[in-house]
N, C-alpha and C. Protein backbone atom coordinates (compact mmCIF):
# COMPACT_ATOMS: atom_id res chain seq x y z
N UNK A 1 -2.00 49.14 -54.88
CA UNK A 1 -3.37 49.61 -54.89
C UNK A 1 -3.51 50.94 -55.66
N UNK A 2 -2.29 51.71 -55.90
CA UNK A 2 -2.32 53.10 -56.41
C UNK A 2 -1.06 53.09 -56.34
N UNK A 3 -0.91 53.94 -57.49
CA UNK A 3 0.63 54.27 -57.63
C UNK A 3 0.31 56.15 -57.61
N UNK A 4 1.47 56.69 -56.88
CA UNK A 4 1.70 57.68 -56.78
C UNK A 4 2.37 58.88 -57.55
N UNK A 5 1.79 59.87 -58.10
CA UNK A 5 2.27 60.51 -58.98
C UNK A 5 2.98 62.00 -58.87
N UNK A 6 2.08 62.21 -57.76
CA UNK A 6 3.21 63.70 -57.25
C UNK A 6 2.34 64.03 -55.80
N UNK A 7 2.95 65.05 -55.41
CA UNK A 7 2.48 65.96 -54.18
C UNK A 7 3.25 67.02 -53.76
N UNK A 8 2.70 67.91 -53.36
CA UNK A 8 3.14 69.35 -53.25
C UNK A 8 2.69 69.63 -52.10
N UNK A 9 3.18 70.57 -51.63
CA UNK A 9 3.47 70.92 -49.94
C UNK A 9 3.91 72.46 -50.12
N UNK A 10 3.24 73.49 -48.96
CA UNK A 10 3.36 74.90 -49.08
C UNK A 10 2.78 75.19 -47.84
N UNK A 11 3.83 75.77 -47.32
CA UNK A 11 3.52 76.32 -45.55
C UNK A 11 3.84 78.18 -45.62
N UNK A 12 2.77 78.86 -45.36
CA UNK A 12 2.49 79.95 -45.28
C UNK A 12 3.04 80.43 -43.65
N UNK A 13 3.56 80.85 -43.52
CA UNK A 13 4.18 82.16 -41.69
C UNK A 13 3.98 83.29 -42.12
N UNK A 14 2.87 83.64 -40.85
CA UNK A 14 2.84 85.18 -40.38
C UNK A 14 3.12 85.67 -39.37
N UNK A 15 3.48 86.61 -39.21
CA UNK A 15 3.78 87.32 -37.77
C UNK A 15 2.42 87.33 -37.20
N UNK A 16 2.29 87.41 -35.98
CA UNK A 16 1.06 87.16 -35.33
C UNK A 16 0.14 85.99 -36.08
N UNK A 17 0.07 85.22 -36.11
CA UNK A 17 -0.59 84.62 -36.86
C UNK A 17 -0.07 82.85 -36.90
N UNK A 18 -1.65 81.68 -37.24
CA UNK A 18 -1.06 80.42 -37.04
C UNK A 18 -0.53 80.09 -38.61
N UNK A 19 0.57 79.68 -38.84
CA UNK A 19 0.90 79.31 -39.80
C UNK A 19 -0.16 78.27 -40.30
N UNK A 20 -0.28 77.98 -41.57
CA UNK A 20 -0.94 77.29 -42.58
C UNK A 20 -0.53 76.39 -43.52
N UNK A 21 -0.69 75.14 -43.97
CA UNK A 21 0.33 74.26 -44.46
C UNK A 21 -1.11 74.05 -45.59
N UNK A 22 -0.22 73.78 -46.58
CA UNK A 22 -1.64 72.93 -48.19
C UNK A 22 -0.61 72.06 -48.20
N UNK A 23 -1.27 70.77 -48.95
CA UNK A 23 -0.79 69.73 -49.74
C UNK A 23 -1.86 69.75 -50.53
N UNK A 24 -0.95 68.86 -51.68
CA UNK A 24 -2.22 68.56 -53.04
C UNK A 24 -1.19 67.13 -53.14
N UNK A 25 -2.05 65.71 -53.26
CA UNK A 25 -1.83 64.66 -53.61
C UNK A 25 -2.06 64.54 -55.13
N UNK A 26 -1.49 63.81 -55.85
CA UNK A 26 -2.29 63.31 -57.33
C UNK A 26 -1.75 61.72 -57.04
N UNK A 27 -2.72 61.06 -57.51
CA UNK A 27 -2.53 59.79 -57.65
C UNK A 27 -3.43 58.59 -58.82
N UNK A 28 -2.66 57.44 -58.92
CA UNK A 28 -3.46 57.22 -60.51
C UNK A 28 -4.29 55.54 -59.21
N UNK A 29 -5.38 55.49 -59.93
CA UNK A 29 -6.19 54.07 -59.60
C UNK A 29 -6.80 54.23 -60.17
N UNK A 30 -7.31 52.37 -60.85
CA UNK A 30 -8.17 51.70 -61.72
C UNK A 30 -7.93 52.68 -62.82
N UNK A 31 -6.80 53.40 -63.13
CA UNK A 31 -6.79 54.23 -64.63
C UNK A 31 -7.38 55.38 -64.48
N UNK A 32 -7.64 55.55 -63.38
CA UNK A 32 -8.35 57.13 -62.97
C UNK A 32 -7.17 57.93 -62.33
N UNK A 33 -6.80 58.99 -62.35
CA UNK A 33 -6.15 59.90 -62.32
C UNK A 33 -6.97 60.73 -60.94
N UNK A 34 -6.55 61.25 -59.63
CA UNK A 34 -7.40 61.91 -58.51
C UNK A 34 -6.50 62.60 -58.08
N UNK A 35 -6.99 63.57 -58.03
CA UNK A 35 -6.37 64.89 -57.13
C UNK A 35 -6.94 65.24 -56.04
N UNK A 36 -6.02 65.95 -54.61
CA UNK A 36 -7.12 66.19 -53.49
C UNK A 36 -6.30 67.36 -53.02
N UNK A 37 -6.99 68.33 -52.31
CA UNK A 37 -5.79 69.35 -51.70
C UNK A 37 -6.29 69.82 -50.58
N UNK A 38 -5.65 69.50 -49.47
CA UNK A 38 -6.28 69.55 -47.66
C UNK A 38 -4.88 70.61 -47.64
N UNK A 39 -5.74 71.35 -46.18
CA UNK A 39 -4.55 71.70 -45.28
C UNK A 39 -4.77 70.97 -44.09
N UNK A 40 -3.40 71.30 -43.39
CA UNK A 40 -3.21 70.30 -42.05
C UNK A 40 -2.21 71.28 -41.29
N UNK A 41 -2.30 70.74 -39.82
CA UNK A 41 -1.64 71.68 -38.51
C UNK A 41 -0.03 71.36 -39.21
N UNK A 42 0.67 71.50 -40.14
CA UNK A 42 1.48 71.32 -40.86
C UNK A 42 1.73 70.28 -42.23
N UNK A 43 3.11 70.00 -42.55
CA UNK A 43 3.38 69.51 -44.01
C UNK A 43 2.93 67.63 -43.68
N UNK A 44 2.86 67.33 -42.46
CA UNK A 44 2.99 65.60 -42.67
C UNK A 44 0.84 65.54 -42.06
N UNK A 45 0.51 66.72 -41.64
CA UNK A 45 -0.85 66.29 -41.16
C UNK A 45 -1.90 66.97 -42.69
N UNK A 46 -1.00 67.74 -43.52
CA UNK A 46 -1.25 67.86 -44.59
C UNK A 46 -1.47 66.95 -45.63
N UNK A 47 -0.09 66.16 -46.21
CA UNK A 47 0.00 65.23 -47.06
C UNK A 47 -1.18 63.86 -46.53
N UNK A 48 -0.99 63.79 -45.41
CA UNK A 48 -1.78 62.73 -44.84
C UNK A 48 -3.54 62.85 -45.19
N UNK A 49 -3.55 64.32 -45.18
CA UNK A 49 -5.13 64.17 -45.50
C UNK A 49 -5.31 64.63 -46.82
N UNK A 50 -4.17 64.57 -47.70
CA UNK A 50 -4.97 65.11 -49.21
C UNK A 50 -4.38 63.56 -49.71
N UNK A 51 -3.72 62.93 -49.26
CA UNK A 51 -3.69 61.95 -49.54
C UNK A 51 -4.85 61.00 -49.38
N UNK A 52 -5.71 60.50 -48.18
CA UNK A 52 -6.92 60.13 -47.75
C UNK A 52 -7.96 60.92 -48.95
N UNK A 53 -7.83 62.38 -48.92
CA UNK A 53 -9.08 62.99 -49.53
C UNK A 53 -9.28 61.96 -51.53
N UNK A 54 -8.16 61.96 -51.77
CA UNK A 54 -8.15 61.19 -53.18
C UNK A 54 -8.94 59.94 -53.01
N UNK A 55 -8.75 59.44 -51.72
CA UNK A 55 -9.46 57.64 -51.53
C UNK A 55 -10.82 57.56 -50.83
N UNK A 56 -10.79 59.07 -50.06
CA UNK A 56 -11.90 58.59 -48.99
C UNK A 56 -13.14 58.35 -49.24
N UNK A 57 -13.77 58.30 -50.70
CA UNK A 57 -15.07 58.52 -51.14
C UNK A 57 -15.03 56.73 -51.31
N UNK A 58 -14.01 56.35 -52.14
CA UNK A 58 -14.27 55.05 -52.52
C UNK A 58 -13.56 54.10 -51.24
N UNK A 59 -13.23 54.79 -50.24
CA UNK A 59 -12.40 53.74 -49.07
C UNK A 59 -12.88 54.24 -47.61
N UNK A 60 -13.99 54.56 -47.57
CA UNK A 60 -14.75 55.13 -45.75
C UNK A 60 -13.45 54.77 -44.75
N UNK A 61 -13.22 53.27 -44.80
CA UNK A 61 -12.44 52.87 -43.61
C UNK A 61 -11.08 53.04 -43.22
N UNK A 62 -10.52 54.44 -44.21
CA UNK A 62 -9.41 54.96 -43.88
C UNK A 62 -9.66 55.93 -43.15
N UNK A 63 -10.93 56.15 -42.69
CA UNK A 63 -10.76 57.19 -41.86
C UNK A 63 -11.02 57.20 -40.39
N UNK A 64 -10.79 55.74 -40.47
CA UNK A 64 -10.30 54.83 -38.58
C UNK A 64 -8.88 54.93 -38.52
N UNK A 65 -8.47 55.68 -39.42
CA UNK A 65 -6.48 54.79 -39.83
C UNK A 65 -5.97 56.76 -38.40
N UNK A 66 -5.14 56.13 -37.58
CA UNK A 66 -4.47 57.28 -37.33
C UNK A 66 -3.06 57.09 -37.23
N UNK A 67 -2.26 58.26 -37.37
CA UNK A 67 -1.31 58.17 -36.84
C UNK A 67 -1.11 58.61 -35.45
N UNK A 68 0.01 57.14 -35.06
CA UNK A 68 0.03 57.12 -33.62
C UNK A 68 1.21 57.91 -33.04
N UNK A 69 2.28 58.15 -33.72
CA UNK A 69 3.40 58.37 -33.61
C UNK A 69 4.42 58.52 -34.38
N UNK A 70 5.63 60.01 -34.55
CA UNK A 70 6.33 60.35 -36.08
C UNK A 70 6.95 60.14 -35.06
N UNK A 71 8.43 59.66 -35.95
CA UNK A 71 9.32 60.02 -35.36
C UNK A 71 10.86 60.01 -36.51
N UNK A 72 11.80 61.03 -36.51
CA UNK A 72 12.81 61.43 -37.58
C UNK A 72 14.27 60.90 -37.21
N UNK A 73 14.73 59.61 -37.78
CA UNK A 73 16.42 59.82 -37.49
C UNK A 73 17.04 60.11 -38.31
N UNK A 74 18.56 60.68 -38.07
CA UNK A 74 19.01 61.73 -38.98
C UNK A 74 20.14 60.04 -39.05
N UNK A 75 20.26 59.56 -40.43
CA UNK A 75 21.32 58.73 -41.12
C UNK A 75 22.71 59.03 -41.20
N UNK A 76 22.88 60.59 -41.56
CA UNK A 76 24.55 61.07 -41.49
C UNK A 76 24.67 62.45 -41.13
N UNK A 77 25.00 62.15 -39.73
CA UNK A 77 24.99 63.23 -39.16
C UNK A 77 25.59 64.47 -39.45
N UNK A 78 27.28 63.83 -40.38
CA UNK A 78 28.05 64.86 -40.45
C UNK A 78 27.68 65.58 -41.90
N UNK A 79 27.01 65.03 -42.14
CA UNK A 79 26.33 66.11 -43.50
C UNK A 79 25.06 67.08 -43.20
N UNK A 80 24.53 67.21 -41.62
CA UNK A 80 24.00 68.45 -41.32
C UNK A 80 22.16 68.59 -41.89
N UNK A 81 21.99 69.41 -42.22
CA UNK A 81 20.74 69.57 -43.03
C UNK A 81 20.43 68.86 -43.87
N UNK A 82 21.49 68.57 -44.58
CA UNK A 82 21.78 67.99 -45.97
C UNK A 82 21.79 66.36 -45.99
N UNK A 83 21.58 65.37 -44.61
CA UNK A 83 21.64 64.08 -44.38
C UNK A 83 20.43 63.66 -44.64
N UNK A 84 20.86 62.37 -45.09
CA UNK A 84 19.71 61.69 -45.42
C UNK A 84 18.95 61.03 -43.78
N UNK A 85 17.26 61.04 -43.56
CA UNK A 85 16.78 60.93 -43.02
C UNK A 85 15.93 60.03 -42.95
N UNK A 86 15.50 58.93 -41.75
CA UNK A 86 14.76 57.71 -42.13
C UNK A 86 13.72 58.55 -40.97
N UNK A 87 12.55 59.07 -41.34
CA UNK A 87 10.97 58.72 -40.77
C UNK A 87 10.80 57.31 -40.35
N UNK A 88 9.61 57.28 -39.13
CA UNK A 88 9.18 56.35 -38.70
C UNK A 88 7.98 56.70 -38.44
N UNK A 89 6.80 56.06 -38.44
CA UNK A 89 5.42 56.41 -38.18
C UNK A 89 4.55 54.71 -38.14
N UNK A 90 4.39 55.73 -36.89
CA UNK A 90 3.17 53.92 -36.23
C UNK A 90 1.57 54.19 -36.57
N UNK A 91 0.71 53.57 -36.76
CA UNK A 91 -0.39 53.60 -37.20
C UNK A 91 -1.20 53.04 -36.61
N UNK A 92 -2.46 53.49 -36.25
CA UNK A 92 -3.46 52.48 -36.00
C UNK A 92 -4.92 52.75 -36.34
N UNK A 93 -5.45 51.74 -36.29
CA UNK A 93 -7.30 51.91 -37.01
C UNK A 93 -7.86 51.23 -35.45
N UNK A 94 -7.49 51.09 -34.46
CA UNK A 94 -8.66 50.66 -33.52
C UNK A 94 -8.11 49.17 -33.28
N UNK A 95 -8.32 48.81 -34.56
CA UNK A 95 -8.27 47.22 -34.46
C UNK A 95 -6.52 46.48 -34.31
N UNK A 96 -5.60 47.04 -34.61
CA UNK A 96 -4.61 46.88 -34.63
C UNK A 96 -3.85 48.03 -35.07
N UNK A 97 -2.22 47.80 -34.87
CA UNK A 97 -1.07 48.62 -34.55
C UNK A 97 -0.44 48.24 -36.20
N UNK A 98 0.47 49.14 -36.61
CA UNK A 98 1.46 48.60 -37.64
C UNK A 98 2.54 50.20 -37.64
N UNK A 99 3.44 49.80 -38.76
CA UNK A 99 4.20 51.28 -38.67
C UNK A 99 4.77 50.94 -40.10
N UNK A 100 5.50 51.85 -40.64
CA UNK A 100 5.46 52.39 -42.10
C UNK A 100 7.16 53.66 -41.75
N UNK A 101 7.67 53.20 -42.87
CA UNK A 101 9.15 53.81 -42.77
C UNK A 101 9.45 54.70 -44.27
N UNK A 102 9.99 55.65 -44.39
CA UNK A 102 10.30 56.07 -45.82
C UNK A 102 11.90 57.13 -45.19
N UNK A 103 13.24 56.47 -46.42
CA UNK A 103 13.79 57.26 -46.32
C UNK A 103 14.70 58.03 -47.61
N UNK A 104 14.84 59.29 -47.36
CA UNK A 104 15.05 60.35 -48.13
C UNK A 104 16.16 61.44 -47.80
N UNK A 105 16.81 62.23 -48.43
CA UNK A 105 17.46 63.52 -48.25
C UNK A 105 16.62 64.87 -47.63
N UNK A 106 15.32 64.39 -48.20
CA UNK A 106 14.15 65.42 -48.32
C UNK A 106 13.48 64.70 -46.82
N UNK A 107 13.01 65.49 -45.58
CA UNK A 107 11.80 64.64 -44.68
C UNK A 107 10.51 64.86 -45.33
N UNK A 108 10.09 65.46 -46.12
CA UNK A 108 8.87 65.46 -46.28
C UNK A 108 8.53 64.37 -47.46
N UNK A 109 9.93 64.06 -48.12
CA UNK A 109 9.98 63.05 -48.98
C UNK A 109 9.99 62.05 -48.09
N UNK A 110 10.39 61.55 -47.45
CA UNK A 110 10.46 60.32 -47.04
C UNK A 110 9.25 60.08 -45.59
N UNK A 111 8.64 61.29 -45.59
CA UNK A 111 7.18 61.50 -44.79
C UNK A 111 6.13 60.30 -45.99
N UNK A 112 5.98 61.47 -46.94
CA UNK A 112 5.52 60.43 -47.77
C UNK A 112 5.13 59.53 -48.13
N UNK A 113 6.16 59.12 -48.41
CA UNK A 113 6.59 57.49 -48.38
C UNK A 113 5.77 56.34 -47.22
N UNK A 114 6.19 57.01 -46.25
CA UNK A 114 5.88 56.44 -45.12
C UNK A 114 4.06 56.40 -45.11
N UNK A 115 3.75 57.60 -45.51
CA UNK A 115 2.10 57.35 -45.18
C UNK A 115 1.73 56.60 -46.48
N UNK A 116 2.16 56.73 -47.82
CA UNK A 116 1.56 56.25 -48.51
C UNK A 116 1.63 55.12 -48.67
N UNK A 117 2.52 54.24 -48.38
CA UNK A 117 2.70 52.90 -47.63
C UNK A 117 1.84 52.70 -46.85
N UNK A 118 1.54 53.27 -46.05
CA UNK A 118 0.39 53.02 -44.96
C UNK A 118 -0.83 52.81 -45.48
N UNK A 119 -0.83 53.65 -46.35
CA UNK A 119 -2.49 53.53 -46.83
C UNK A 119 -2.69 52.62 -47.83
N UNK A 120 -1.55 52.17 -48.69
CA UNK A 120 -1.70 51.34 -49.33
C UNK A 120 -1.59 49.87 -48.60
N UNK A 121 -1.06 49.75 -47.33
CA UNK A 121 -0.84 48.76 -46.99
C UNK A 121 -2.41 48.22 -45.74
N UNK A 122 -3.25 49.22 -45.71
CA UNK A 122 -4.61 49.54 -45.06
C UNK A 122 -5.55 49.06 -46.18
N UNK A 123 -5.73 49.56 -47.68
CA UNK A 123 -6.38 49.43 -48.70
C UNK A 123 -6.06 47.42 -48.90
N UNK A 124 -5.02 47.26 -49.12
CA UNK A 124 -4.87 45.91 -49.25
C UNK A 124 -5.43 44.74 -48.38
N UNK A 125 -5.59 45.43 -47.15
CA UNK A 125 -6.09 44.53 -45.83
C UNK A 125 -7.70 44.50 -46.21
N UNK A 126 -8.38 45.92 -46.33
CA UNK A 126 -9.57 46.24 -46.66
C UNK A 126 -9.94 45.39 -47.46
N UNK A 127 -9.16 45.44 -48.67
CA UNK A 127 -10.35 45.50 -50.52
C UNK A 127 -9.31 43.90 -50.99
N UNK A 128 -9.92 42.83 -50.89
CA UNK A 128 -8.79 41.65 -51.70
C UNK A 128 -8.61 42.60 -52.94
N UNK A 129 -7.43 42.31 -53.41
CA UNK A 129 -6.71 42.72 -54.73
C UNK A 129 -8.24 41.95 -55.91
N UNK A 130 -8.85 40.82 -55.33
CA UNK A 130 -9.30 39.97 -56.54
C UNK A 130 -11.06 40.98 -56.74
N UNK A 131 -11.02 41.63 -55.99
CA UNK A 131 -12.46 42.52 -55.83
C UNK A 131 -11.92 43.62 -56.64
N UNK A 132 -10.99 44.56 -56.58
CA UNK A 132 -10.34 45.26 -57.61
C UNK A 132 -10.02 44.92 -59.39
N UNK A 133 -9.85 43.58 -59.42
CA UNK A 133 -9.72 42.95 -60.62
C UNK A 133 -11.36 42.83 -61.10
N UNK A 134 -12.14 42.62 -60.28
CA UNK A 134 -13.18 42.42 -60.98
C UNK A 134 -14.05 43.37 -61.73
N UNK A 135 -14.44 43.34 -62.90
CA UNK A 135 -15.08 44.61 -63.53
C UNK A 135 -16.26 44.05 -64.73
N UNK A 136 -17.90 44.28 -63.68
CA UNK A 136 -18.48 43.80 -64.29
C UNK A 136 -19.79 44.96 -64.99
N UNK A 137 -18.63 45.87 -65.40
CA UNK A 137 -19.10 46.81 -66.42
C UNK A 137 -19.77 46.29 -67.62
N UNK A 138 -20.75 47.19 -68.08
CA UNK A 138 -20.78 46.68 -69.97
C UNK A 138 -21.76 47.98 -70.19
N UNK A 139 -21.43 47.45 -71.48
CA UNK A 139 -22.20 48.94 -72.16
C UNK A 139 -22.86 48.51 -73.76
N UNK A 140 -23.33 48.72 -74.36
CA UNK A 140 -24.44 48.93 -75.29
C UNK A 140 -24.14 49.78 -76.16
């Protein structure tokens, strides 16, 4: 439904103070190129909504989609910080349950993954692929 082109993540700490997380999504659909940049109560409630912010004008009904539940296993333990990590995240819109996996060296990489799967796999349920193909533009 979209292919993904980057995202960036930046968490601000202060002493006294609530920390602050940005994401900026970019992503390409129908040949359009969209950028969005939310903050969130951190880096995965971040990505999650600048990700949405790129779709939500042309997709309302992602914004029934929640997450129900993260959860992080560490793949090799004896490599410490440095192990690769499989995310897990369950989802739901009301109407039904699903869950979405991404794994990486990086968690916020393989956070990612996981939501943008989600939303692409939400968009597909939504929009038939054959309503996307259709383009009954013209011009003069």
């Amino acid at each position: 439904m979209f292919r993904a082109l980057g995202f960036e993540v930046s968490t601000r700490w202060r002493v006294a103070s609530e920390s602050v997380t940005t994401a900026t999504a970019t992503i390409e659909m129908l040949d359009n190129v969209l950028t969005f940049t939310a903050e969130g109560v951190g880096p995965i409630h971040a990505l999650d909504r600048a990700l949405r912010g790129c779709l939500s004008s042309l997709y309302p009904a992602l914004g029934t989609v929640v997450l129900s539940d993260y959860r992080v296993t560490v793949l090799e333990t004896a490599r410490g910080s440095a192990a690769r990590v499989r995310v897990d995240i369950d989802w739901s819109s009301g109407r039904r349950k699903w869950n979405t996996s991404g794994t990486s060296r990086n968690v916020i990489e393989a956070s990612w993954t996981a939501i943008a799967d989600s939303v692409s796999y939400e968009l597909e349920r939504e929009v038939p692929v054959e309503e996307l193909a259709l383009d009954e533009s013209w011009a003069v």
